[in-house]
Protein backbone atom coordinates (compact mmCIF):
# COMPACT_ATOMS: atom_id res chain seq x y z
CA UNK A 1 -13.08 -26.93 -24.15
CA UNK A 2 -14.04 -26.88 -20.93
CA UNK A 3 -12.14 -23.52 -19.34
CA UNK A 4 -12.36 -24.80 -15.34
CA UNK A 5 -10.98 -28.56 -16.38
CA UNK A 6 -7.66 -27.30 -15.05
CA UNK A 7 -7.50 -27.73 -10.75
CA UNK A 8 -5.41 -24.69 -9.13
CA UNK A 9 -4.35 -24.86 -5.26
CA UNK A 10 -6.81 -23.31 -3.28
CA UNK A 11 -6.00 -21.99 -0.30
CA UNK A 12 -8.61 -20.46 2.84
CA UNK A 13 -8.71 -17.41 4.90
CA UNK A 14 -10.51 -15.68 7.21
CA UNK A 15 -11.70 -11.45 6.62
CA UNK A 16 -12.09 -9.66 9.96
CA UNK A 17 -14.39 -6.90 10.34
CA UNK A 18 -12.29 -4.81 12.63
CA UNK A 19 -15.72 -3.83 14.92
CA UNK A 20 -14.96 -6.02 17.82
CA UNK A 21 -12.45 -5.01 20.72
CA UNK A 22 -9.19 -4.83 19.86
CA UNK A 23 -8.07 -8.24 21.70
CA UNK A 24 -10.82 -10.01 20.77
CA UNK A 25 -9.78 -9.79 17.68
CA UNK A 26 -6.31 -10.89 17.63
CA UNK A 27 -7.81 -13.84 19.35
CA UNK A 28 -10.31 -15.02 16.52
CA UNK A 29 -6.55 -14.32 14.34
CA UNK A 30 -5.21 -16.65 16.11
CA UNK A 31 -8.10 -19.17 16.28
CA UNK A 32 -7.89 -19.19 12.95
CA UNK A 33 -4.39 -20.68 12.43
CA UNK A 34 -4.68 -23.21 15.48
CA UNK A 35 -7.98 -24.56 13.33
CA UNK A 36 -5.83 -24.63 10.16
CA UNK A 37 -6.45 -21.37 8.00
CA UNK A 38 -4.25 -20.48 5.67
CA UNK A 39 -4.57 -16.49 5.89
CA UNK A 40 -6.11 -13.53 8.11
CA UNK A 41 -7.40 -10.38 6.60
CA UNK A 42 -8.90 -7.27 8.37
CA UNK A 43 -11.06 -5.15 6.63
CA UNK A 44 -9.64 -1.56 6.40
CA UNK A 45 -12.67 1.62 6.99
CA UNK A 46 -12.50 4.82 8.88
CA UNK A 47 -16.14 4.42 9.63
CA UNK A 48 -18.66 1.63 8.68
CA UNK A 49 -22.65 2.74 8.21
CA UNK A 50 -21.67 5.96 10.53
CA UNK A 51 -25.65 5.76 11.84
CA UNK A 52 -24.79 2.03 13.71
CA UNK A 53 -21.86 3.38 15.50
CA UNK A 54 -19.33 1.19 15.12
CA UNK A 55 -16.16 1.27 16.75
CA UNK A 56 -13.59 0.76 13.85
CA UNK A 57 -9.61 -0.47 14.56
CA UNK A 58 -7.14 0.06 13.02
CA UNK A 59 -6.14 -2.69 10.76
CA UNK A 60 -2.51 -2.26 10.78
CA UNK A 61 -1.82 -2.04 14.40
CA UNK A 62 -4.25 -5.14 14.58
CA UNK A 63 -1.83 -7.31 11.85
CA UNK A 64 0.93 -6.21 13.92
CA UNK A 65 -0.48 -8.16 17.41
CA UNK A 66 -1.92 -10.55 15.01
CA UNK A 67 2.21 -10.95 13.58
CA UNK A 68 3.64 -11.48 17.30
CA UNK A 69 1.18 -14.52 18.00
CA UNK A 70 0.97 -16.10 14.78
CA UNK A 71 3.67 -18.59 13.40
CA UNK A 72 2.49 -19.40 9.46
CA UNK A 73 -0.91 -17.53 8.42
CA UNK A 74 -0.35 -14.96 5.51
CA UNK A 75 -1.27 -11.68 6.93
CA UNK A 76 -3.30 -8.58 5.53
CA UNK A 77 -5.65 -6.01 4.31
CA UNK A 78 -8.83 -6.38 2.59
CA UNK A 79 -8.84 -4.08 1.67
CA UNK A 80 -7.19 -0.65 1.98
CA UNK A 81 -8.41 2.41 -0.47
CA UNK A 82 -5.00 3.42 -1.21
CA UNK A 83 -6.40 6.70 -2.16
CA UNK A 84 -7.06 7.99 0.75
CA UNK A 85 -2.96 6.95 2.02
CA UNK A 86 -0.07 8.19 1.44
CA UNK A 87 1.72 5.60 -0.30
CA UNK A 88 4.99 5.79 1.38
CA UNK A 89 3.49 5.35 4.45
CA UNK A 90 1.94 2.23 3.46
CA UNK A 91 5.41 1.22 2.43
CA UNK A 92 6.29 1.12 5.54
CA UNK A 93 3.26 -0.06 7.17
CA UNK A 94 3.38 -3.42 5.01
CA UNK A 95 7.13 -3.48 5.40
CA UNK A 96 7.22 -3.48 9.31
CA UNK A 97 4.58 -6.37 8.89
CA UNK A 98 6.33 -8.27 6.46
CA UNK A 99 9.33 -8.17 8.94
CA UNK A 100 6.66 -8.88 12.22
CA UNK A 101 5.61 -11.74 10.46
CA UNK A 102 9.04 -13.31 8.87
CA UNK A 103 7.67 -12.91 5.35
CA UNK A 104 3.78 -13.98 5.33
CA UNK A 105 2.31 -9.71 4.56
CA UNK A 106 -0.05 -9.54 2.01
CA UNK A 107 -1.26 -5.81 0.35
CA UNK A 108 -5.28 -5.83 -0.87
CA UNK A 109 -5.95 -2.52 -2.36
CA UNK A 110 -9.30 -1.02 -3.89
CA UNK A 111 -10.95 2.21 -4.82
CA UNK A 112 -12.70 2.25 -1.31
CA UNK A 113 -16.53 2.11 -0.29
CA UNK A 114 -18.63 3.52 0.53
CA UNK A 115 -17.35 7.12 -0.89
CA UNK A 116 -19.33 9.33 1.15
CA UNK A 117 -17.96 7.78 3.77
CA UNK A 118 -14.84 6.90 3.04
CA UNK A 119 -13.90 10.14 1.87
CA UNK A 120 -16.30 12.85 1.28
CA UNK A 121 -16.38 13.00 5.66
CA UNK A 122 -12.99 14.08 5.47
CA UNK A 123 -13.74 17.08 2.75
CA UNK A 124 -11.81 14.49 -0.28
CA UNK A 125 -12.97 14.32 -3.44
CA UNK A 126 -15.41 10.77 -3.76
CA UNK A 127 -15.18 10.30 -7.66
CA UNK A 128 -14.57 7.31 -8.51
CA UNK A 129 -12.38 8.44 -11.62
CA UNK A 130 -10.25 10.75 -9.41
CA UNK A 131 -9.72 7.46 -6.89
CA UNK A 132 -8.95 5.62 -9.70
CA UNK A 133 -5.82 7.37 -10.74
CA UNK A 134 -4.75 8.19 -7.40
CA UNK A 135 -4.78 4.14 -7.21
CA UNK A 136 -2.83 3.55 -10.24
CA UNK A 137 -0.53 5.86 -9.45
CA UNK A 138 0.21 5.07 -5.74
CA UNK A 139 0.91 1.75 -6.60
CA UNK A 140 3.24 2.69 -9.04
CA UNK A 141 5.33 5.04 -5.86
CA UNK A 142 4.58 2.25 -3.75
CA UNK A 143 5.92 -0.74 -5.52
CA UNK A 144 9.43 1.63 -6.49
CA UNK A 145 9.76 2.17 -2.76
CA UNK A 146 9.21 -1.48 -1.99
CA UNK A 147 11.98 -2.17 -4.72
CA UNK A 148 14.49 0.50 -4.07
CA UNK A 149 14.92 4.10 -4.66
CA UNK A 150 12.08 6.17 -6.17
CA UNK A 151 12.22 9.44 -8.93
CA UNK A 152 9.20 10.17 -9.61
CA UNK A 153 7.48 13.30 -10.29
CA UNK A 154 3.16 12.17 -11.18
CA UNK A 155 -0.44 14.44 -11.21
CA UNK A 156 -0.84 13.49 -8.02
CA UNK A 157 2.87 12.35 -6.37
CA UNK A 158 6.26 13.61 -6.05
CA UNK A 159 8.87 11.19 -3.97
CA UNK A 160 12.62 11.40 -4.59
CA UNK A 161 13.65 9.11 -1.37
CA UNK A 162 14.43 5.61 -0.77
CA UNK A 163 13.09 3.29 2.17
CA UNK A 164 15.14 1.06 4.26
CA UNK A 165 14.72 -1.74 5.09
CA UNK A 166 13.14 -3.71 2.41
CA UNK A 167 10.86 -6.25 3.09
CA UNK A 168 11.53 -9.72 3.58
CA UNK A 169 10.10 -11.08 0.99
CA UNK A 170 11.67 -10.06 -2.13
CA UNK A 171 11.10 -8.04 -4.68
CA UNK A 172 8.22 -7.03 -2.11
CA UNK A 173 4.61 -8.57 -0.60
CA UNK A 174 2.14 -9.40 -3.17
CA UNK A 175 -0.47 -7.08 -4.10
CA UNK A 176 -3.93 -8.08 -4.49
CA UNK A 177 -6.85 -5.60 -6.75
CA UNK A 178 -9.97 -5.26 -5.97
CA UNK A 179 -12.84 -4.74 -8.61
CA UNK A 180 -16.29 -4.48 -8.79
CA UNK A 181 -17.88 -6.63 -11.81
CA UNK A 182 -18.80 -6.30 -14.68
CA UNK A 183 -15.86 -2.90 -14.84
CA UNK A 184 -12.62 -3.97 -16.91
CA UNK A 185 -10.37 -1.74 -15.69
CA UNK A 186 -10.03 -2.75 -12.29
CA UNK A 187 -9.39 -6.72 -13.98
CA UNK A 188 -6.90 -4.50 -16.24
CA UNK A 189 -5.08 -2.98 -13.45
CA UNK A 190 -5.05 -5.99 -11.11
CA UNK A 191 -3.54 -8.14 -14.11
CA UNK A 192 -0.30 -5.32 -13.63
CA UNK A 193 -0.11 -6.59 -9.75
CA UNK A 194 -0.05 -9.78 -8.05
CA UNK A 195 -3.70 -10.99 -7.86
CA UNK A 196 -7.52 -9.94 -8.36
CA UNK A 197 -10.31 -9.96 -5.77
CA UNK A 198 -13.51 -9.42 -8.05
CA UNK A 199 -16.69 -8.40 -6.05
CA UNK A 200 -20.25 -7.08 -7.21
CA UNK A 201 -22.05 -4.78 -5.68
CA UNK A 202 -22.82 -6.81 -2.62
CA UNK A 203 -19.73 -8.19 -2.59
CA UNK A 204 -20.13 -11.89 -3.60
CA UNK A 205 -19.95 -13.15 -6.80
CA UNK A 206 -20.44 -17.14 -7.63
CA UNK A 207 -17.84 -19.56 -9.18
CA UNK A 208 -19.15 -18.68 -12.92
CA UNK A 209 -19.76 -15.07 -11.83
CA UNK A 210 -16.34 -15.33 -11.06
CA UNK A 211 -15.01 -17.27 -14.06
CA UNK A 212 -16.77 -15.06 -16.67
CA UNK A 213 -15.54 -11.96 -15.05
CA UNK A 214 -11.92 -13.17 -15.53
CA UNK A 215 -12.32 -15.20 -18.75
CA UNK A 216 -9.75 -13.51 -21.43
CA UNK A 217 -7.46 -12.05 -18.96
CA UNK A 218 -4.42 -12.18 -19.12
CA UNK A 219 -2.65 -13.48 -15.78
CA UNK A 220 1.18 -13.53 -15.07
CA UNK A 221 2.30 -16.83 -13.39
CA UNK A 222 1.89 -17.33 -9.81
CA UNK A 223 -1.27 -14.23 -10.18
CA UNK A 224 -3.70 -14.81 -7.23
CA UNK A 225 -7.50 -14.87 -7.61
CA UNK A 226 -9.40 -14.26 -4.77
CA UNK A 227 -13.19 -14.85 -4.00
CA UNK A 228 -15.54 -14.54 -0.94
CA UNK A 229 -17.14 -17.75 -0.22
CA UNK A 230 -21.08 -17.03 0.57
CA UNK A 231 -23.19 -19.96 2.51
CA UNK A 232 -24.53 -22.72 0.46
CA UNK A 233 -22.05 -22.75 -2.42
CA UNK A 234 -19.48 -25.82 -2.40
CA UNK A 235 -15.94 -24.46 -1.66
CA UNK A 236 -14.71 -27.11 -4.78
CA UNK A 237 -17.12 -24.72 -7.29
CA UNK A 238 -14.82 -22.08 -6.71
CA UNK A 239 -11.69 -24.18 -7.13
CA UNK A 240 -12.85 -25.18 -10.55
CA UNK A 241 -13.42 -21.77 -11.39
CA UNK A 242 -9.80 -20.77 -10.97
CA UNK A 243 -9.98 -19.49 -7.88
CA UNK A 244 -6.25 -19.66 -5.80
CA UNK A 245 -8.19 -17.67 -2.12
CA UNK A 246 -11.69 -18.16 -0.93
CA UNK A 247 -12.17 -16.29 2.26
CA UNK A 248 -14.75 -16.57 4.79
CA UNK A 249 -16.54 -13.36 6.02
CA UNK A 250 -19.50 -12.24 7.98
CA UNK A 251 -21.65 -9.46 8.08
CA UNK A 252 -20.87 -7.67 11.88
CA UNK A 253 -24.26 -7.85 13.33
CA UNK A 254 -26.29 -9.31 15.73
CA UNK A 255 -23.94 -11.92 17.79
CA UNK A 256 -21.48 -11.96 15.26
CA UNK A 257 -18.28 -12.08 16.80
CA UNK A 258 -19.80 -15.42 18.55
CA UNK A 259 -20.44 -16.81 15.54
CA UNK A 260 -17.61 -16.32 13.71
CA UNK A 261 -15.48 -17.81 16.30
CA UNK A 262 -17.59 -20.86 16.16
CA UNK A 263 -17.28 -20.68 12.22
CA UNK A 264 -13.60 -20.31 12.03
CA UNK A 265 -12.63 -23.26 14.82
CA UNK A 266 -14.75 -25.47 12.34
CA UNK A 267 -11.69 -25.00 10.20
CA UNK A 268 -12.03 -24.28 6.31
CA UNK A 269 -15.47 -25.34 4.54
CA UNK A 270 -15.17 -28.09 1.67
């Protein structure tokens, strides 16, 4: 039997490299839902190849502008190395977006790259083992204090507190994994969460790259999979694979805020 017969609802977003001034940005965000995008995602980095320079924003305080001129786009990270967080504070980062927004926040979490970067700058340990459990269990704090009151005492977190107010949407936002193929456990942990965004080392993967990375799997109903849609690859390929989110990207050089503008008041690919 054919395993892509069956046609999901795809839906199309935009991911933001946060590199461009501040306003600028919020302006391609809001391009994007006048030219009928479904979502907006910023990418989430302290620095980004530190030897280019890069000014990097703040993703959060972007998604909060973004929030206040935005009526219907789902909102969010792609995606944040919740290793390097404290999860509480994400709690309430996500929260006061989820209430900005009336309901449309959106979590994407990951181990974080590149290490060195990422972490080791700041004197924190860049194994990927080590980031992996700090993940697993910072999701586990953060989706308690999403829910409700939290008693939990971990390797790596102790919260006895409770969070007010809840989101909007309830029980909370959806969570999206990232994972790098051909690794399981990241497709193990994101089937615990709300969705999966697989990637490879360069960060795209095509429609049966995709589809053999999830085949097996199991998936709770309503779980997201998310893909990034490179050039030259029909946006329907993906659909047949399963896929619920393609989003667009770009790499940030040259004239590539330009660009991207152009791209993204085309509207969504087919």
């Amino acid at each position: 039997m054919d395993r892509r017969v069956v046609l999901v609802t795809m839906r199309h977003a935009v991911n933001l490299p946060p590199f461009a001034p501040p306003g600028t940005l919020v302006s391609l965000a809001v391009d994007a839902e006048q030219a009928g995008w479904d979502g907006v995602f910023f990418w989430d980095h302290m620095t980004w190849l530190p030897e280019l320079r890069l000014h990097v924003h703040d993703p959060w305080v972007l998604l909060g502008a973004v929030a206040a001129r935005t009526e219907r786009v789902l909102l969010g990270t792609m995606v944040t190395p919740l290793a390097r967080r404290r999860p509480w504070k994400v709690v309430k980062e996500i929260t006061t977006l989820d209430h900005l927004s009336g309901g449309r926040a959106v979590l994407g979490v990951g181990l974080g790259a590149p290490p060195d970067a990422e972490f080791g700058a700041f004197g924190e340990p860049t194994a990927a083992r080590h980031r992996a459990d700090l993940l697993d269990e910072g999701l586990t704090v953060l989706d308690g204090l999403l829910r409700g009151r939290v008693d939990h005492d971990g390797e790596h977190y102790r919260v006895h507190a409770e969070l007010l107010p809840r989101p909007v949407q309830d029980p909370r936002p959806p969570i999206w994994v990232a994972g790098e193929s051909p690794h399981r456990r990241p497709l193990e942990r994101a089937a615990r969460w709300d969705g999966f965004v697989p990637l490879s080392g360069d960060g795209i993967l095509t429609p049966d790259q995709v589809a053999d990375y999830v085949d097996g799997a199991e998936r709770p109903p309503g779980w997201d999979l998310v893909a990034l849609h490179p050039d030259g690859i029909p946006a329907h390929e993906y659909q047949q694979a399963g896929v619920t989110w393609l989003v667009e990207g770009i790499d940030p050089e040259g004239d590539w805020v330009d660009e991207l503008r152009a791209s993204i008041r085309r509207g969504p690919r087919n």
